[in-house]
Protein backbone atom coordinates (compact mmCIF):
# COMPACT_ATOMS: atom_id res chain seq x y z
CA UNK A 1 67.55 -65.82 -68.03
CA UNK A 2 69.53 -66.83 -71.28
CA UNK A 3 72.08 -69.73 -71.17
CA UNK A 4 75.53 -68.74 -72.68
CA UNK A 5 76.43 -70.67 -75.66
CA UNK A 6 78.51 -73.70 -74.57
CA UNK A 7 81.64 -72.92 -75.83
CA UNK A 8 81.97 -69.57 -73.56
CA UNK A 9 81.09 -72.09 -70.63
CA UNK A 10 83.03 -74.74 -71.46
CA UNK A 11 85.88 -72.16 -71.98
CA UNK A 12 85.25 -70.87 -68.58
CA UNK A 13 85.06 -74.34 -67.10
CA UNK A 14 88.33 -75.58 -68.25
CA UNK A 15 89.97 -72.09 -66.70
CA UNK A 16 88.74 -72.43 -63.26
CA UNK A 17 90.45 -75.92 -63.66
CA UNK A 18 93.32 -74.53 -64.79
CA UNK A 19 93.34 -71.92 -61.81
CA UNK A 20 92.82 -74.80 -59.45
CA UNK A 21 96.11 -76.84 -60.30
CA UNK A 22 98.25 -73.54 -60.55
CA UNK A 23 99.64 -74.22 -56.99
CA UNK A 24 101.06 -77.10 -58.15
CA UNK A 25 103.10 -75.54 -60.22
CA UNK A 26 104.12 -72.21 -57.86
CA UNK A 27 107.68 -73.62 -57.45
CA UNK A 28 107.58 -72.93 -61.81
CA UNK A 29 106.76 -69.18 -61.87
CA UNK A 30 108.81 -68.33 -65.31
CA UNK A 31 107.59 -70.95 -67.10
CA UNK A 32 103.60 -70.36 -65.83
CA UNK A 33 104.06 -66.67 -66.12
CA UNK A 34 105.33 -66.44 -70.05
CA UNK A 35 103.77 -69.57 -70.67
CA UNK A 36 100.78 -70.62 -73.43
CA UNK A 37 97.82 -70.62 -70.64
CA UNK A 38 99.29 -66.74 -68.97
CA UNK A 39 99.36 -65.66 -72.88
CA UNK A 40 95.55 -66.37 -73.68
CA UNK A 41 94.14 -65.24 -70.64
CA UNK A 42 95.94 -61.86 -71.01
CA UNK A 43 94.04 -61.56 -73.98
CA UNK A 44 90.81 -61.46 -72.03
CA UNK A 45 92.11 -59.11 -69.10
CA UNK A 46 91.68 -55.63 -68.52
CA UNK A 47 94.94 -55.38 -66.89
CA UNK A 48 97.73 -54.45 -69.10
CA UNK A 49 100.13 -57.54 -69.99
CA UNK A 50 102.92 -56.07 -67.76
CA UNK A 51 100.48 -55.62 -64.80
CA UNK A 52 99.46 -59.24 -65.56
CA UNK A 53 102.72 -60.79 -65.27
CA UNK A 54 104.02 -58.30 -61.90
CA UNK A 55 100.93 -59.96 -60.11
CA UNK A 56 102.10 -63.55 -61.11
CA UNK A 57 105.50 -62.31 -60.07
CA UNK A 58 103.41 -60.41 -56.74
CA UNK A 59 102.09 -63.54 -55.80
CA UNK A 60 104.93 -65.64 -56.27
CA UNK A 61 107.20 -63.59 -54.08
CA UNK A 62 105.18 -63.05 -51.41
CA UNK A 63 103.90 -67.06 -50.73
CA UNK A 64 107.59 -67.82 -50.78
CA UNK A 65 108.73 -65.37 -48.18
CA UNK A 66 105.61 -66.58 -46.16
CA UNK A 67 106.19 -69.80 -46.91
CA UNK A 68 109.79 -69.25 -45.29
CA UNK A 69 108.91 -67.24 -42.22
CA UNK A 70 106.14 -69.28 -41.15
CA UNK A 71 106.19 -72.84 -42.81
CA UNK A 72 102.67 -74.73 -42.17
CA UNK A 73 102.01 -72.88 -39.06
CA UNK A 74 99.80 -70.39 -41.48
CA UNK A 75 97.63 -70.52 -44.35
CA UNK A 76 97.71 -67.42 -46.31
CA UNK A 77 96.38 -67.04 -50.00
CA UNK A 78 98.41 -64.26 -51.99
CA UNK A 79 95.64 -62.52 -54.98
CA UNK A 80 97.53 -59.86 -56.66
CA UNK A 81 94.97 -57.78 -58.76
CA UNK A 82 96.81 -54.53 -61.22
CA UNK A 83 99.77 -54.82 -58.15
CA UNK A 84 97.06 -54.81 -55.12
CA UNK A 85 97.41 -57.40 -53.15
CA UNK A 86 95.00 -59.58 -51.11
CA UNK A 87 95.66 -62.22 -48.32
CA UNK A 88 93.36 -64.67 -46.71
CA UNK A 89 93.60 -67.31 -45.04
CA UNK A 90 94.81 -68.02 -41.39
CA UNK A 91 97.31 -67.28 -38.86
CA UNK A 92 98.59 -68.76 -35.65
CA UNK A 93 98.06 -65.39 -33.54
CA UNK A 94 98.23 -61.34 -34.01
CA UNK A 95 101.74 -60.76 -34.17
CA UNK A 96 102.02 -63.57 -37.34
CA UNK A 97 99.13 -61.29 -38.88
CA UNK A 98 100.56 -58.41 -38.69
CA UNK A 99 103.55 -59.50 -39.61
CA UNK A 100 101.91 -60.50 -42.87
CA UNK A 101 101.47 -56.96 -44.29
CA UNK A 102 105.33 -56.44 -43.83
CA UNK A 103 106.44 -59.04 -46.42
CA UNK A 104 103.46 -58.76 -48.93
CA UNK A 105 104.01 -54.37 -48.68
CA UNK A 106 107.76 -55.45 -48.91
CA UNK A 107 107.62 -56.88 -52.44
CA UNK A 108 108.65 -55.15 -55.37
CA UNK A 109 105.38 -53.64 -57.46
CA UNK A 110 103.09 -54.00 -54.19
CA UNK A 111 100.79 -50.69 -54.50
CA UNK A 112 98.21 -51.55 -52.06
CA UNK A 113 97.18 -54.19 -49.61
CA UNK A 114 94.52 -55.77 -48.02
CA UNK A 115 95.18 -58.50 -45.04
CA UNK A 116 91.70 -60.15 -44.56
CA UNK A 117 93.88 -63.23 -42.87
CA UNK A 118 91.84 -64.44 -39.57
CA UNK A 119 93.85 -65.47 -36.50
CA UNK A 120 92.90 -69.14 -35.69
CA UNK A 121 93.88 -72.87 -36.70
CA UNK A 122 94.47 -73.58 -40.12
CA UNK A 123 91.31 -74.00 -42.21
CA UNK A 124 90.57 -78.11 -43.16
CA UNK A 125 91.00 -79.79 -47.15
CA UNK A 126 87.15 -79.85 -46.65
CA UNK A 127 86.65 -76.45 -45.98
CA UNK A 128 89.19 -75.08 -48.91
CA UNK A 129 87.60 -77.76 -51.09
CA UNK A 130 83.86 -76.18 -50.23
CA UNK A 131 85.53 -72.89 -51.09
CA UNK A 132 86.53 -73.71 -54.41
CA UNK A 133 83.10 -75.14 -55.15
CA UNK A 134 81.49 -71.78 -54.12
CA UNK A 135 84.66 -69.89 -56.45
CA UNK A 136 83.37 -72.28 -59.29
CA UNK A 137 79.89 -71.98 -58.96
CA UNK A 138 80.01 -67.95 -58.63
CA UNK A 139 82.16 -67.87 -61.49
CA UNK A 140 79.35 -69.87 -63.95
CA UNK A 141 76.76 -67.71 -62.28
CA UNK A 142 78.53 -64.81 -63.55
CA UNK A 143 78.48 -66.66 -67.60
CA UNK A 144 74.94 -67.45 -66.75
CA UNK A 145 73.48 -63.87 -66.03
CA UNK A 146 75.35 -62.58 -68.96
CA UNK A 147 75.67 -58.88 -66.98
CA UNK A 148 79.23 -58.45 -67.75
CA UNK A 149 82.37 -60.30 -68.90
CA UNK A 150 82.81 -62.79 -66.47
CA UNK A 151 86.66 -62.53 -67.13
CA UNK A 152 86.45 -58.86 -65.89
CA UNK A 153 85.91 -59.92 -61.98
CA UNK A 154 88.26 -62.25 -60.18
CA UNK A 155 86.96 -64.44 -57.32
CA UNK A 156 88.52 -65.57 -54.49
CA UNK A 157 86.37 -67.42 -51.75
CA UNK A 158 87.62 -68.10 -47.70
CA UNK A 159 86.03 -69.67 -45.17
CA UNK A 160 82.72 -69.24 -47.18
CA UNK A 161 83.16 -65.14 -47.95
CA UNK A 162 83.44 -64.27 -51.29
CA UNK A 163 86.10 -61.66 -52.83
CA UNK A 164 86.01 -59.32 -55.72
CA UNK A 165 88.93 -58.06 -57.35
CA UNK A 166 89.18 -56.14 -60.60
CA UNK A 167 89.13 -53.35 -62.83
CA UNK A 168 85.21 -52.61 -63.51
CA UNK A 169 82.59 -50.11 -63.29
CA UNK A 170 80.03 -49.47 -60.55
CA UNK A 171 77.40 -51.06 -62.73
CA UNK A 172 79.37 -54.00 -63.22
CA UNK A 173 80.54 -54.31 -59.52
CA UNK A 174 77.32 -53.75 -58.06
CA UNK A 175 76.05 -56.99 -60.56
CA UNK A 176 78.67 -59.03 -59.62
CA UNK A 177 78.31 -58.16 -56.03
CA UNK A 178 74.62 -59.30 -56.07
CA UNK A 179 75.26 -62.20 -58.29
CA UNK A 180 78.14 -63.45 -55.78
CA UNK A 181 75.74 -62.45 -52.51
CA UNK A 182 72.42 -64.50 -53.62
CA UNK A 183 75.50 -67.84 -54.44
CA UNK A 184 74.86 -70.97 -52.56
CA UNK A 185 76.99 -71.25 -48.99
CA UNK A 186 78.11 -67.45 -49.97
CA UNK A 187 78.24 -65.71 -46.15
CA UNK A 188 79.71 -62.55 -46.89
CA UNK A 189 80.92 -60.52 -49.72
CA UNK A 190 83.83 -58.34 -49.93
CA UNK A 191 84.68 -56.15 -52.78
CA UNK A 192 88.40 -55.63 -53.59
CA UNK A 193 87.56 -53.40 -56.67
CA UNK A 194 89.51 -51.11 -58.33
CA UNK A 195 86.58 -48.55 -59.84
CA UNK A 196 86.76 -46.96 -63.53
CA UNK A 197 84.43 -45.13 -65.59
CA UNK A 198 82.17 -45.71 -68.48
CA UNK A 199 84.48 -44.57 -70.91
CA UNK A 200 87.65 -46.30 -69.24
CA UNK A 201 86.11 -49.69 -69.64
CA UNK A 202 85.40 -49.10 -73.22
CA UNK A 203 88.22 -47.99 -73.97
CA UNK A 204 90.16 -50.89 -72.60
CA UNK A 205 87.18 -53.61 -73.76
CA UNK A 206 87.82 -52.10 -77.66
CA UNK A 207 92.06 -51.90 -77.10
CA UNK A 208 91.13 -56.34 -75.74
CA UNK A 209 88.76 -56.52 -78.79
CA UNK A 210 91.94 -55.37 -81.20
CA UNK A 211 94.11 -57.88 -79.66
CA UNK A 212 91.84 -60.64 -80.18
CA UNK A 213 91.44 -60.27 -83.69
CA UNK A 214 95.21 -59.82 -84.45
């Protein structure tokens, strides 16, 4: 197995830090949305820039109007991936779950939806904490097998099950899938792909290749 030259893996490193201390700053959507950070990583994203910025929006939305209806009686994480939307986390009972797929199918943009939200107690800081080790640790697994770009796969980890969201082929999905599924403390894996061909994921690697060098 080859190790990635250290500046793609430090580059990585310092964005899955970034990702972790964006909830801080979800009461700031305009200025993380159209800020430095949202600019550069839209470089590196399949997605096109409006689709990037509608699922910052996507996201936004939806946590507040959760945020309103239930308060800290639930836990839900909002992933918006090209306007699909996925939610994990935890609620109180049934009729809170369900009620979930109202307000996230409710938001402006929303073209698809997957509630993966279990109904129990809230999860503990040590068990979101061990998920964002096993988000991290997936993530540099991904630089380390050098299969595919890891910025093509998104990775979103809940009560130790690992989710897959992006816009790749079934070569690169079934890699990332078996890269996630042999991860340390990974129990499940769930893909949330959006498939495209060959051709499509040239295409839209060259069109990200252009940008770059401008």
């Amino acid at each position: 197995m080859t190790t990635p030259a250290l500046p793609q893996r430090r580059t990585l490193l310092l964005g899955l830090l970034a990702t972790g201390s964006l909830p801080l700053l979800q009461g700031c959507f305009p200025i993380v949305a159209t800020g430095v950070g949202a600019g550069a990583a839209m470089v590196s994203d399949r997605r096109t820039s409006g689709a990037y910025v509608e699922d910052e929006a996507i996201e936004w939305k939806i946590k507040s109007r959760i945020a309103e209806r239930f308060g800290d009686s639930a836990h839900v994480n909002v992933t918006s991936y090209n306007r699909i939307v996925l939610l994990t986390g935890e609620a109180p009972n049934e009729a809170s779950r369900s009620a979930l797929d109202g307000i996230a199918s409710g938001v402006e943009n929303v073209t698809g939806l997957v509630n993966e939200v279990a109904v129990g107690p809230n999860s503990s800081l040590s068990a979101r904490a061990n998920d964002t080790l096993i988000t991290s640790n997936v993530k540099a697994r991904f630089v380390d097998a050098q299969r595919f770009s890891a910025h093509n796969v998104k990775v979103v980890t809940e009560a130790n099950v690992v989710f897959l969201l992006g816009l790749v082929t079934r070569a690169e999905a079934d890699a990332a899938a078996e890269i996630a599924s042999t991860s340390k403390g990974v129990r499940k894996v769930v893909r949330v792909f959006e498939y495209i061909s060959d051709d499509e994921a040239r295409r839209l690697d060259n069109r990200l290749g252009t940008a770059e060098r401008k």
